[in-house]
Protein backbone atom coordinates (compact mmCIF):
# COMPACT_ATOMS: atom_id res chain seq x y z
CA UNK A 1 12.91 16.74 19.76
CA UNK A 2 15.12 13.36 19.91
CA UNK A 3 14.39 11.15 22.86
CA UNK A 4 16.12 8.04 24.00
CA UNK A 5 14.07 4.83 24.22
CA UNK A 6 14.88 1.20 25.45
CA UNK A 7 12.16 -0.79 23.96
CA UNK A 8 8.76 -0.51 21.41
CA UNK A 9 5.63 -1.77 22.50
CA UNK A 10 2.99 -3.25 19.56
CA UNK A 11 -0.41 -1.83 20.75
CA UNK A 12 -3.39 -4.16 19.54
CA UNK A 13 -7.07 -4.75 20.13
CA UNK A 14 -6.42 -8.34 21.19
CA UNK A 15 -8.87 -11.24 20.50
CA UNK A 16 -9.67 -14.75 21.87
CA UNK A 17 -7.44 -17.74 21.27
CA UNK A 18 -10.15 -20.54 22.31
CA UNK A 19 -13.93 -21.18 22.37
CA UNK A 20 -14.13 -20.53 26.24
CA UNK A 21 -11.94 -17.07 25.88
CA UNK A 22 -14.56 -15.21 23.46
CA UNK A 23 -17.78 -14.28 25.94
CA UNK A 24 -15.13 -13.22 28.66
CA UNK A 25 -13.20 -11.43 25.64
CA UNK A 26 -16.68 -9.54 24.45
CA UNK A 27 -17.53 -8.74 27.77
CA UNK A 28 -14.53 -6.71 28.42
CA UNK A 29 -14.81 -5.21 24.92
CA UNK A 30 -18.21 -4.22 25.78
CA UNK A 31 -17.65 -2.97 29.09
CA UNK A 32 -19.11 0.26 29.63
CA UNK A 33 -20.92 0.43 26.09
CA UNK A 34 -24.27 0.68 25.49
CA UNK A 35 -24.75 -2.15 22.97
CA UNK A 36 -27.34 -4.62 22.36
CA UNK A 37 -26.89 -8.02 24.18
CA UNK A 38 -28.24 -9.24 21.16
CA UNK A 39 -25.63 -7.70 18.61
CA UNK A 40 -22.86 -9.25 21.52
CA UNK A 41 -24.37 -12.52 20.92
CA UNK A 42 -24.54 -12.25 17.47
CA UNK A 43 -20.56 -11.50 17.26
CA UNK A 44 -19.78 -13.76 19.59
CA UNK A 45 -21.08 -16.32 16.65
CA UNK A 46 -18.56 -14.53 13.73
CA UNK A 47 -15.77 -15.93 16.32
CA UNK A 48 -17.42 -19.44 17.19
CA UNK A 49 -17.58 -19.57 13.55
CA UNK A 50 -13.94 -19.73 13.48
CA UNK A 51 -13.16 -21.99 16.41
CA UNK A 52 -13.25 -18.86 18.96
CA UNK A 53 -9.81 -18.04 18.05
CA UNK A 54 -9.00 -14.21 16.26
CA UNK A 55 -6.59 -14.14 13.48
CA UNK A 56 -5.23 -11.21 14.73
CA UNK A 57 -3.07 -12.60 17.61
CA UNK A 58 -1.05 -14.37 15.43
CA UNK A 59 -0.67 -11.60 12.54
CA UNK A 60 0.64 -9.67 15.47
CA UNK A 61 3.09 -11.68 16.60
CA UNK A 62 4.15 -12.52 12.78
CA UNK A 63 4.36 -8.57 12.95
CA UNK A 64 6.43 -8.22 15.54
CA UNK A 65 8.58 -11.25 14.10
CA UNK A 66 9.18 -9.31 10.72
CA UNK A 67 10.06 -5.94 12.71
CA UNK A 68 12.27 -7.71 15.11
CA UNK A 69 14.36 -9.28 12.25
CA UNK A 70 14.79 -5.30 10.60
CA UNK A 71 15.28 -3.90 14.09
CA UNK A 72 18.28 -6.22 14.38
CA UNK A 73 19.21 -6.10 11.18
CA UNK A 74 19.19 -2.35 10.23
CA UNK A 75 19.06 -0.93 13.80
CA UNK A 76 17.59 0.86 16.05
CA UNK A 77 18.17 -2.17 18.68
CA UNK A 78 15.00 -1.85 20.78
CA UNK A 79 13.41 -5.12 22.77
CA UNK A 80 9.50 -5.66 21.32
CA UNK A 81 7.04 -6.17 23.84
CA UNK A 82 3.22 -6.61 22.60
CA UNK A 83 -0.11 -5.51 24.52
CA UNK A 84 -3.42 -5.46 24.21
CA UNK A 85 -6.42 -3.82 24.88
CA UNK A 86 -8.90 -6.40 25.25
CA UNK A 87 -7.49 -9.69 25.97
CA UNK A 88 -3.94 -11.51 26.73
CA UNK A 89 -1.12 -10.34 26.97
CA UNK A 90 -2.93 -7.56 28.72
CA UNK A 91 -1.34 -3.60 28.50
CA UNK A 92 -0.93 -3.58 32.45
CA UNK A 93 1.09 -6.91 32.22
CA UNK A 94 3.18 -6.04 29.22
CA UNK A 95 4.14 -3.00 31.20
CA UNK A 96 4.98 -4.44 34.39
CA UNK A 97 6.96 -7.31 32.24
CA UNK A 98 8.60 -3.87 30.44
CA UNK A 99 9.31 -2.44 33.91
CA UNK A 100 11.28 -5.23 35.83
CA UNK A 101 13.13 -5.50 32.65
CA UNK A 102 14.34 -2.06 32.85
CA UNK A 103 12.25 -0.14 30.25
CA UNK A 104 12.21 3.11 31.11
CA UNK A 105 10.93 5.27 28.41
CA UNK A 106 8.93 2.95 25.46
CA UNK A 107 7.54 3.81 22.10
CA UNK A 108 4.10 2.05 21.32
CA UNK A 109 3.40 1.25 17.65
CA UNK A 110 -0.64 1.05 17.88
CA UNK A 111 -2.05 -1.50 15.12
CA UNK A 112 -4.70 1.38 13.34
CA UNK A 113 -3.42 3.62 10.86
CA UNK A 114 -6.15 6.52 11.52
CA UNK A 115 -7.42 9.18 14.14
CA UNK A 116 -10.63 8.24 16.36
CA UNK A 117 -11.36 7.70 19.67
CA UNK A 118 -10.81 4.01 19.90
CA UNK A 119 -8.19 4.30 16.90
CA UNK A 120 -5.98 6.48 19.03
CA UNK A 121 -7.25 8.18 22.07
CA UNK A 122 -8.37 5.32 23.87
CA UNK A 123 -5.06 3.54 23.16
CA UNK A 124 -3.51 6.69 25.09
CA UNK A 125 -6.29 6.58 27.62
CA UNK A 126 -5.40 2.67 27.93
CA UNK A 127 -1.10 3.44 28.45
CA UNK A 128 -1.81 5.73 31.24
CA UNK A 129 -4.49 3.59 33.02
CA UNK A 130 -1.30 0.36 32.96
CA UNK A 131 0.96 3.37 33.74
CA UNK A 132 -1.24 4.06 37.30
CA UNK A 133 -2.02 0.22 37.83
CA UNK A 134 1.55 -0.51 37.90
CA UNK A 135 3.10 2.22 39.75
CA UNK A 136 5.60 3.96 40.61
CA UNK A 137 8.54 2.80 37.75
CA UNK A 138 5.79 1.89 35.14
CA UNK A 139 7.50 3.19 31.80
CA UNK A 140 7.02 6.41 30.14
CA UNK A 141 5.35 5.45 26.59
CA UNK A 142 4.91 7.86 23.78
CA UNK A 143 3.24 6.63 20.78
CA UNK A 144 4.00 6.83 17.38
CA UNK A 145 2.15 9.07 14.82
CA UNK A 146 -0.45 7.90 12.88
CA UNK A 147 0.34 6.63 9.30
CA UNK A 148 -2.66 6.32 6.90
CA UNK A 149 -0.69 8.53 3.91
CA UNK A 150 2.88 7.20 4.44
CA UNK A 151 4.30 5.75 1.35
CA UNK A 152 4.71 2.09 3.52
CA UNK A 153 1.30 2.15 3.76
CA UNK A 154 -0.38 3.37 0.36
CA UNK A 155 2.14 1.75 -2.00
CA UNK A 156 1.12 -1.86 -0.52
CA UNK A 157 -2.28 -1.27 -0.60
CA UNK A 158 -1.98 -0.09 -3.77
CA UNK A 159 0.25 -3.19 -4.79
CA UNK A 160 -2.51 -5.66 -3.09
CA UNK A 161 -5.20 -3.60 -5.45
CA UNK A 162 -3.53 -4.51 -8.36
CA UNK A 163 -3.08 -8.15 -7.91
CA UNK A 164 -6.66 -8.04 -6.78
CA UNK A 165 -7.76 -6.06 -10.16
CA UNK A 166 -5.64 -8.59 -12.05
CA UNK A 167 -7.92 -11.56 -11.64
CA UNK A 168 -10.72 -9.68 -13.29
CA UNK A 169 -10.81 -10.61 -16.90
CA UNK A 170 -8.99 -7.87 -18.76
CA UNK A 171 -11.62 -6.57 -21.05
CA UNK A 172 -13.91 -6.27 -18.18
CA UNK A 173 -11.75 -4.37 -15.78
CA UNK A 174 -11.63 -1.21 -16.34
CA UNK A 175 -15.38 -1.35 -15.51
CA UNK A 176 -14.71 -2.74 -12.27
CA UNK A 177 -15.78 -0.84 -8.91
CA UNK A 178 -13.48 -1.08 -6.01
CA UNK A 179 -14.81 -0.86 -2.44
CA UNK A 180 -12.60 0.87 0.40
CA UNK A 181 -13.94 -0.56 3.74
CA UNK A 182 -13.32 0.88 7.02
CA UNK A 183 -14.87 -0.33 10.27
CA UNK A 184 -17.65 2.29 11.30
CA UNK A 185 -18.05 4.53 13.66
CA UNK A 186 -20.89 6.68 15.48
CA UNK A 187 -21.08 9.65 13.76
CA UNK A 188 -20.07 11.34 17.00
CA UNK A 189 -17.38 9.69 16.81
CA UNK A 190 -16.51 11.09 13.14
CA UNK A 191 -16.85 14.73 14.34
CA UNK A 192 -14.46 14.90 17.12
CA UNK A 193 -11.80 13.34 14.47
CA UNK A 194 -10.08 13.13 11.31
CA UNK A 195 -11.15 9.29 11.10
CA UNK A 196 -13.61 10.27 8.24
CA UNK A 197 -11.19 12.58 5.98
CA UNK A 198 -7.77 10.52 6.99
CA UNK A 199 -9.92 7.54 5.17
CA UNK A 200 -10.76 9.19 1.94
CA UNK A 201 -7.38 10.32 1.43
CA UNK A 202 -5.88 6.87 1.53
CA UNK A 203 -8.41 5.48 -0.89
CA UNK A 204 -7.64 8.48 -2.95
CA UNK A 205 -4.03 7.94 -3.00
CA UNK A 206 -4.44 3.87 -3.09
CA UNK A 207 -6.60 4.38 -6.57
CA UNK A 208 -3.89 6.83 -7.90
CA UNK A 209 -1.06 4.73 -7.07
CA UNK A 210 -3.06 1.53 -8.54
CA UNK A 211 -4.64 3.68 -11.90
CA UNK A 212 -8.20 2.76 -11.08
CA UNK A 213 -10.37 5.85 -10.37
CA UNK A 214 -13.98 3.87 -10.43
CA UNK A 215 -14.49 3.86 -6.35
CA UNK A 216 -16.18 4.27 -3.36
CA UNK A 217 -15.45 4.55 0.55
CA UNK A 218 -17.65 2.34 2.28
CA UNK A 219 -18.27 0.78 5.77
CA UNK A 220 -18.47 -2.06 7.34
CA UNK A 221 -19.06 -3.95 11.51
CA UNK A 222 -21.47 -1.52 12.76
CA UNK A 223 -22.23 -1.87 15.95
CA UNK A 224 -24.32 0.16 18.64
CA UNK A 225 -27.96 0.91 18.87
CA UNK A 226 -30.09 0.99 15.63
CA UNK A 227 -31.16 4.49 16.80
CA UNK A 228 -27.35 6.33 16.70
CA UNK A 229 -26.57 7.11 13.45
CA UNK A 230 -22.80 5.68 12.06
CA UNK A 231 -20.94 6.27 9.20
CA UNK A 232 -21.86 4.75 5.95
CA UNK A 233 -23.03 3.42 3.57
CA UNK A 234 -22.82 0.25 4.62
CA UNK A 235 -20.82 -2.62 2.72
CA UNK A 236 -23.50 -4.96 1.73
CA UNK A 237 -26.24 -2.16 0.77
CA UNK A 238 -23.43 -0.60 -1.44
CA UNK A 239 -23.13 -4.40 -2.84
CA UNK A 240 -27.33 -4.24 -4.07
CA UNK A 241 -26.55 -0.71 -5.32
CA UNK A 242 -24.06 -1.89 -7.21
CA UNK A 243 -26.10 -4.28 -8.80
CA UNK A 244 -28.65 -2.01 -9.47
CA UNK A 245 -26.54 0.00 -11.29
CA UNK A 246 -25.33 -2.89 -13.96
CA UNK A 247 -21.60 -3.30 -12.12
CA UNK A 248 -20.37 -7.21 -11.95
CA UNK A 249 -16.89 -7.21 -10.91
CA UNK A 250 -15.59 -5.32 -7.94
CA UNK A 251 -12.59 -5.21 -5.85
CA UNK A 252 -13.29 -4.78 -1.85
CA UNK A 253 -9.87 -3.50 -0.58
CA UNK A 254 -10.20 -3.08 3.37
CA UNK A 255 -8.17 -0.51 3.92
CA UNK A 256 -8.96 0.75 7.40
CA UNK A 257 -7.14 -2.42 8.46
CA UNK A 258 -3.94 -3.46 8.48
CA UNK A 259 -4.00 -7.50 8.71
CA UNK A 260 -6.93 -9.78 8.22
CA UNK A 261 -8.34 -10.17 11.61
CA UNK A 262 -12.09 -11.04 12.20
CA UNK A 263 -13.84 -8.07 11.18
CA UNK A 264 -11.97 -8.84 7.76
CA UNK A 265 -12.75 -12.90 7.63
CA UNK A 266 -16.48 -12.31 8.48
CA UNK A 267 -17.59 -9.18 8.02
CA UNK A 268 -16.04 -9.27 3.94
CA UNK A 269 -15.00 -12.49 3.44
CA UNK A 270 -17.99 -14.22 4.81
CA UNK A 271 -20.94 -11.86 4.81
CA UNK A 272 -20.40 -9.54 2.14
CA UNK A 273 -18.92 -12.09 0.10
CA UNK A 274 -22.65 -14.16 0.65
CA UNK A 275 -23.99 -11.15 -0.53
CA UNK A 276 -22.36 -10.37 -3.82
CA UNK A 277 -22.87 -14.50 -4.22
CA UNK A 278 -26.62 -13.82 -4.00
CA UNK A 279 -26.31 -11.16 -6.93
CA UNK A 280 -24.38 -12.59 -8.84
CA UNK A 281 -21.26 -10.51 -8.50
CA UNK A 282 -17.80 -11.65 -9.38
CA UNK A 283 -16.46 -9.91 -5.56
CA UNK A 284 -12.54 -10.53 -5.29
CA UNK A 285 -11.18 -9.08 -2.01
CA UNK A 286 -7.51 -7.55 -2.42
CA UNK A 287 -5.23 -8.02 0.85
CA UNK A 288 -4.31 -6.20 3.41
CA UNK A 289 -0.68 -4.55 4.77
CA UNK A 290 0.06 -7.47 7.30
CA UNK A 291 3.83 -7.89 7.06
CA UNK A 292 4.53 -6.49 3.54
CA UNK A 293 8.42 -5.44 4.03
CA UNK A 294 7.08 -1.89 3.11
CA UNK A 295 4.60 -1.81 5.61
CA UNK A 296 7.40 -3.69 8.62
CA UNK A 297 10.12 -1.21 7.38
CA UNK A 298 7.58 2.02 7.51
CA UNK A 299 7.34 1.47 11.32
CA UNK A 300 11.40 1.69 11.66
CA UNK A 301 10.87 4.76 9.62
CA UNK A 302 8.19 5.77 12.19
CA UNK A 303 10.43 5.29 14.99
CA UNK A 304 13.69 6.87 13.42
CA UNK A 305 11.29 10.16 13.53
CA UNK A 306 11.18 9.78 17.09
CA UNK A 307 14.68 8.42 18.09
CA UNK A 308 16.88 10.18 14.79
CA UNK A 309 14.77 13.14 13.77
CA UNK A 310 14.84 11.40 10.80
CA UNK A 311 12.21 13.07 7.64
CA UNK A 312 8.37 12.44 7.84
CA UNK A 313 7.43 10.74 4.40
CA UNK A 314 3.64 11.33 3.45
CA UNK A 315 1.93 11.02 0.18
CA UNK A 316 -0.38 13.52 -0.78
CA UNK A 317 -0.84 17.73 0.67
CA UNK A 318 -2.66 16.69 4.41
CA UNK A 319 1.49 16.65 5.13
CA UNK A 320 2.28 14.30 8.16
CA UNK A 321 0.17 13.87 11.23
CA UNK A 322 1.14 15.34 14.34
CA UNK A 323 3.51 13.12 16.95
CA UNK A 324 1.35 14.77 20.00
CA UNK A 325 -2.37 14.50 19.90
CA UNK A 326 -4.27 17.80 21.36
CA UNK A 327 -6.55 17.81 24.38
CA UNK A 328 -9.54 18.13 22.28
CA UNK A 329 -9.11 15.59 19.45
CA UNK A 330 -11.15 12.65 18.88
CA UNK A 331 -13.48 13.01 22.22
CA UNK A 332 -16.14 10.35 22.55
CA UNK A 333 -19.22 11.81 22.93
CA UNK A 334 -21.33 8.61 22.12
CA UNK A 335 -21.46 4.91 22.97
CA UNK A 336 -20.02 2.11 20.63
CA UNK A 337 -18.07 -0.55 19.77
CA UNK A 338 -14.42 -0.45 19.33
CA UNK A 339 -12.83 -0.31 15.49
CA UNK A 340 -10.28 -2.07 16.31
C-alpha cells in the first residue's frame, strides 16, 4: 500500500568524534551485554588508534549529502534527518528535532543491508523506544526493506571487486582467493535470522557479477565471551589457511558493510592486513558501497517502493525482502556485541 511521508531518517550505529567521547560511546554500546571488560578495553584501543574519532560519522553525513542532492534533483522531496543508535545525534533527539518540524509519518533508511537482531530488529526496537521518550506527536517511522540482493548494491560491490582484482598481476589472478567479510554474530543470533543465508547470496551474486568464482564467506569483529560460539571462520585464521594451502594473492571485499567505518580500518585494514604481512600474502582490500551513485540512487528506489509502489529490483531467486518484519524474526536469544 502507498503511504504519504514528510521526511527520511538515516538510521546508523553512531561512533565517537573525539578521544574523550569513545569510553562513554562503548559503554552505551555495551550496555546490557555480557562482554568482557577486557575485549571493551581492547576496542576502545582500535578507536584511540585513530584519534577516538569513527569514520563512519562522516561517511554518513557524505551519505546523506549524495541522497539529498538526488532527492532534490529527481524527487521525491523529503527533508533528511540522521540518528543514531549509540552516540550523537541521538534517535530520541533526531525525532523530537523531526517532530517540532512537523514530521509526521518518516521513512528510516537503516545503514545494514541484512536481517539480524542488531541489523534490523533492534533498529525497530530503538524507533519505538524515541517514539515513547518523546511523546505524544513523536513521528510514525516505517523502515525501509532490507537490500543485500538489489542491483544498487551487488553491481558496486561487484565493480569495487574488479578494480580490487585488477591490481593483481594478470597471470596470477585467476588464482586469486577473494574473502567476503561480514561482522559476526552469536550463532543464536544466526538462527533466529536470515543474516547467515542473506550473506552468501550477495557474495554469490558479487563473484558472478565480477567473473571470479575462487571464494569464501568469512568473518570478522567477534565479540562476546570465548565460551558462545559465533559465526565463522574467522578472517585472520582463514588468512593462515590460505597460506597453507599455497594461495598468495587475495582480495578481502567487506561486504557486510556499506562504508569503511572502524570495524573496516582495523579489523581488515589493520589487523588482517598485519596478518597476511606476516605470511607473506599480497592482501589488496576492494572498497566498499559508501556513496557509489548506484548505491545513493538504490535508496530513492527503496523509497519509491514505499511512497510510488514503484517495482522491487532484486538479483538472484530469494526475490525481494519483505517491507514488514514478522513478530518472530531475528529474536535475540544470546548476549553480544552490535554488527553495526
Amino acid at each position: 500500500m502507498n503511504q504519504t511521508y514528510d521526511a527520511l531518517i538515516i538510521l546508523s550505529f553512531g561512533g565517537p568524534e573525539g578521544m574523550d567521547d569513545v569510553m562513554p560511546f562503548l559503554e552505551n554500546v555495551l550496555s546490557g551485554r555480557n562482554v568482557p571488560k577486557e575485549r571493551m578495553m581492547e576496542v576502545a584501543e582500535h578507536y584511540y588508534h585513530f584519534g577516538g574519532v569513527s569514520p563512519i560519522n562522516e561517511q554518513n553525513r557524505a551519505l546523506m549529502a549524495a541522497l539529498k542532492k538526488v532527492l532534490e534533483e529527481h524527487g521525491p522531496h523529503l527533508p533528511i534527518y540522521r540518528g543514531n543508535r549509540n552516540w550523537h545525534p541521538f534517535l530520541k533527539d533526531t525525532m523530537k528535532q523531526m517532530m517540532d518540524g512537523g514530521v509526521r509519518r518518516a521513512l528510516a533508511f537503516v545503514t545494514s543491508a541484512y536481517s539480524s537482531y542488531s541489523g534490523c530488529r533492534q533498529y525497530l526496537e530503538n524507533i519505538e523506544r524515541a517514539r515513547r521518550e518523546v511523546g505524544e506527536g513523536a513521528p510514525h517511522v516505517d523502515k525501509l526493506r532490507a537490500f543485500y540482493n538489489h542491483p544498487g548494491f551487488i553491481v558496486p560491490n561487484a565493480e569495487n571487486l574488479i578494480t580490487a582484482l585488477n591490481h593483481i598481476p594478470e597471470e596470477r589472478r585467476n588464482g586469486a582467493r577473494v574473502c567476503f567479510t561480514a561482522h559476526s554474530i552469536p550463532l543464536s543470533f544466526a538462527q533466529t535470522s536470515s543474516y547467515q543465508t542473506q550473506l552468501e547470496e550477495t557474495c554469490r551474486l558479487v563473484a558472478e557479477h565480477a567473473g571470479h568464482n575462487r571464494w569464501q564467506l568469512v568473518f570478522q569483529s567477534r565479540s562476546g565471551p570465548p565460551q558462545v560460539p559465533w559465526l565463522g571462520p574467522d578472517i585472520c585464521d582463514h588468512l593462515r589457511d590460505l597460506k597453507e594451502e599455497g594461495v598468495s594473492h587475495l582480495v578481502v571485499a567487506p561486504v557486510g558493510f556499506i562504508s569503511d567505518h572502524m570495524e573496516v580500518l582495523y579489523d581488515l585494514d589493520t589487523e588482517a592486513r598485519g596478518v597476511a604481512a606476516e605470511l607473506g600474502m599480497n592482501m589488496i582490500r576492494s572498497a566498499t558501497v559508501g556513496t557509489h551513485p548506484a548505491f545513493v540512487q538504490m535508496i530513492r528506489e527503496l523509497i519509491l517502493e514505499r511512497t510510488n509502489g514503484a517495482p522491487k529490483r532484486f538479483m538472484g531467486t530469494r526475490g525481494a525482502s519483505h517491507d514488514t518484519c514478522r513478530t518472530d524474526c531475528c529474536l535475540r536469544r544470546d548476549e553480544g556485541r552490535d554488527e553495526g
